[in-house]
Protein backbone atom coordinates (compact mmCIF):
# COMPACT_ATOMS: atom_id res chain seq x y z
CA UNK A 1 77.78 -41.29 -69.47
CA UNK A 2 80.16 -38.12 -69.69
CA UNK A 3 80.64 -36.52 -66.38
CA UNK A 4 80.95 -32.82 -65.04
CA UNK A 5 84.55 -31.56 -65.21
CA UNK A 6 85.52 -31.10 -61.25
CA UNK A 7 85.67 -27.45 -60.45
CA UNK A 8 89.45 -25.81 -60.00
CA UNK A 9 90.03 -24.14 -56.74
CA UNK A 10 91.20 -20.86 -56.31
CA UNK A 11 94.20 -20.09 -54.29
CA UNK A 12 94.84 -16.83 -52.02
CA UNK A 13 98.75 -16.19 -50.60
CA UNK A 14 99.98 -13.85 -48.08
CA UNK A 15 103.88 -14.46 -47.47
CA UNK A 16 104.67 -14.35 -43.51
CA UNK A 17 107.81 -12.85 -42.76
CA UNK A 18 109.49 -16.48 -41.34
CA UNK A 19 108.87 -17.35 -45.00
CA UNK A 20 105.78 -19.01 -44.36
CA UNK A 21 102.60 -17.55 -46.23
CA UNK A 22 99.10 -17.94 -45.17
CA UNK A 23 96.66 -19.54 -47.70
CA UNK A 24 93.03 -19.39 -48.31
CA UNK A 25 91.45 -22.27 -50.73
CA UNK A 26 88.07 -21.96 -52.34
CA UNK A 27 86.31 -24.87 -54.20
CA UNK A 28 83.02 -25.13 -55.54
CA UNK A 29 80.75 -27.65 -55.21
CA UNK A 30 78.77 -28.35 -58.07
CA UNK A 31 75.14 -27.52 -57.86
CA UNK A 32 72.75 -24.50 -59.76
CA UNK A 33 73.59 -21.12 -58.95
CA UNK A 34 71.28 -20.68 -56.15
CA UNK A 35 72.42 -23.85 -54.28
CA UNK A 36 75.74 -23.63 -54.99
CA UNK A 37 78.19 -23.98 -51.96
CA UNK A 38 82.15 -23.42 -51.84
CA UNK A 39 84.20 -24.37 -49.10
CA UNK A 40 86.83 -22.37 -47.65
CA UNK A 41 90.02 -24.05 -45.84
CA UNK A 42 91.87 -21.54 -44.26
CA UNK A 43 95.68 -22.40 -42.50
CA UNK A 44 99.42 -21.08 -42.86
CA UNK A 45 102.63 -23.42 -44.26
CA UNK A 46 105.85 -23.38 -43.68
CA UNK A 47 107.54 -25.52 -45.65
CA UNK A 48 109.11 -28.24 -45.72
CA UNK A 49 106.82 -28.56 -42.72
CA UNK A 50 103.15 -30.06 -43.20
CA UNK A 51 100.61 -27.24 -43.99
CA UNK A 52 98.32 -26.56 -40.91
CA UNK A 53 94.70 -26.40 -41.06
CA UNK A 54 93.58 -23.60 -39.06
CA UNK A 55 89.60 -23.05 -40.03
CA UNK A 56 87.43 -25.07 -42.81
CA UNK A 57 83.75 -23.78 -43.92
CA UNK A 58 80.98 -24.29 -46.22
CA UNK A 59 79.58 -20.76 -47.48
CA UNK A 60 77.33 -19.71 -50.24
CA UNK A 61 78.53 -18.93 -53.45
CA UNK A 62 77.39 -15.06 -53.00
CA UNK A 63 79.46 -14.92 -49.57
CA UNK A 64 82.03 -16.71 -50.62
CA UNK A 65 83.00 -14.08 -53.13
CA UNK A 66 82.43 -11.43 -50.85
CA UNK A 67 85.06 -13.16 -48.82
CA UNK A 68 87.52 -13.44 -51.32
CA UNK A 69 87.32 -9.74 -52.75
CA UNK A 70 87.72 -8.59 -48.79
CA UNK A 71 90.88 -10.80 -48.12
CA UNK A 72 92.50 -9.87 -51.74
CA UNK A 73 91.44 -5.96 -51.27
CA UNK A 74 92.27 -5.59 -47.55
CA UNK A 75 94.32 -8.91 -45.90
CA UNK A 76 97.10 -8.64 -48.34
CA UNK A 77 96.28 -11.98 -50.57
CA UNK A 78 97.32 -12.92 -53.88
CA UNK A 79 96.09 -15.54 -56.43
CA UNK A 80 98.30 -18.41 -56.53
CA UNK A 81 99.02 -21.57 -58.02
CA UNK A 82 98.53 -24.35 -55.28
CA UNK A 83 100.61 -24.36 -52.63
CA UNK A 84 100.49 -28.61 -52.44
């Protein structure tokens, strides 16, 4: 039985000016378009110490985006590769 491929998260970056950055992960869950969920883990790194973990939510897709075009437009993020 083939299975659904799992969804690729999205990565936001602001660089800190200790040479940290802040990040911002998104991942959908898999579901139709009107159930569809994506949780949000929001922390800092600084390597090589362990990234920190600062908030983690479930949102709906809709808000979700509106979250990411508000942090990319006015917090300063970038896409990124993963971070880890």
């Amino acid at each position: 039985m083939p299975h659904a491929p799992s969804p690729t998260p999205l990565w936001l970056v602001r660089p800190r000016s200790d040479g940290g950055c802040d990040y911002v992960r998104f991942l959908s869950s898999a579901g139709s378009d009107d159930t569809a969920e994506v949780e949000v883990r929001e922390g800092s790194h600084l390597p090589p110490q362990m990234p920190l973990l600062k908030r983690r939510l479930r949102l709906p897709a809709a808000e979700a985006e509106a979250c990411r075009r508000h942090l990319q437009q006015e917090g300063g993020y970038r896409r990124s590769e993963p971070l880890f």
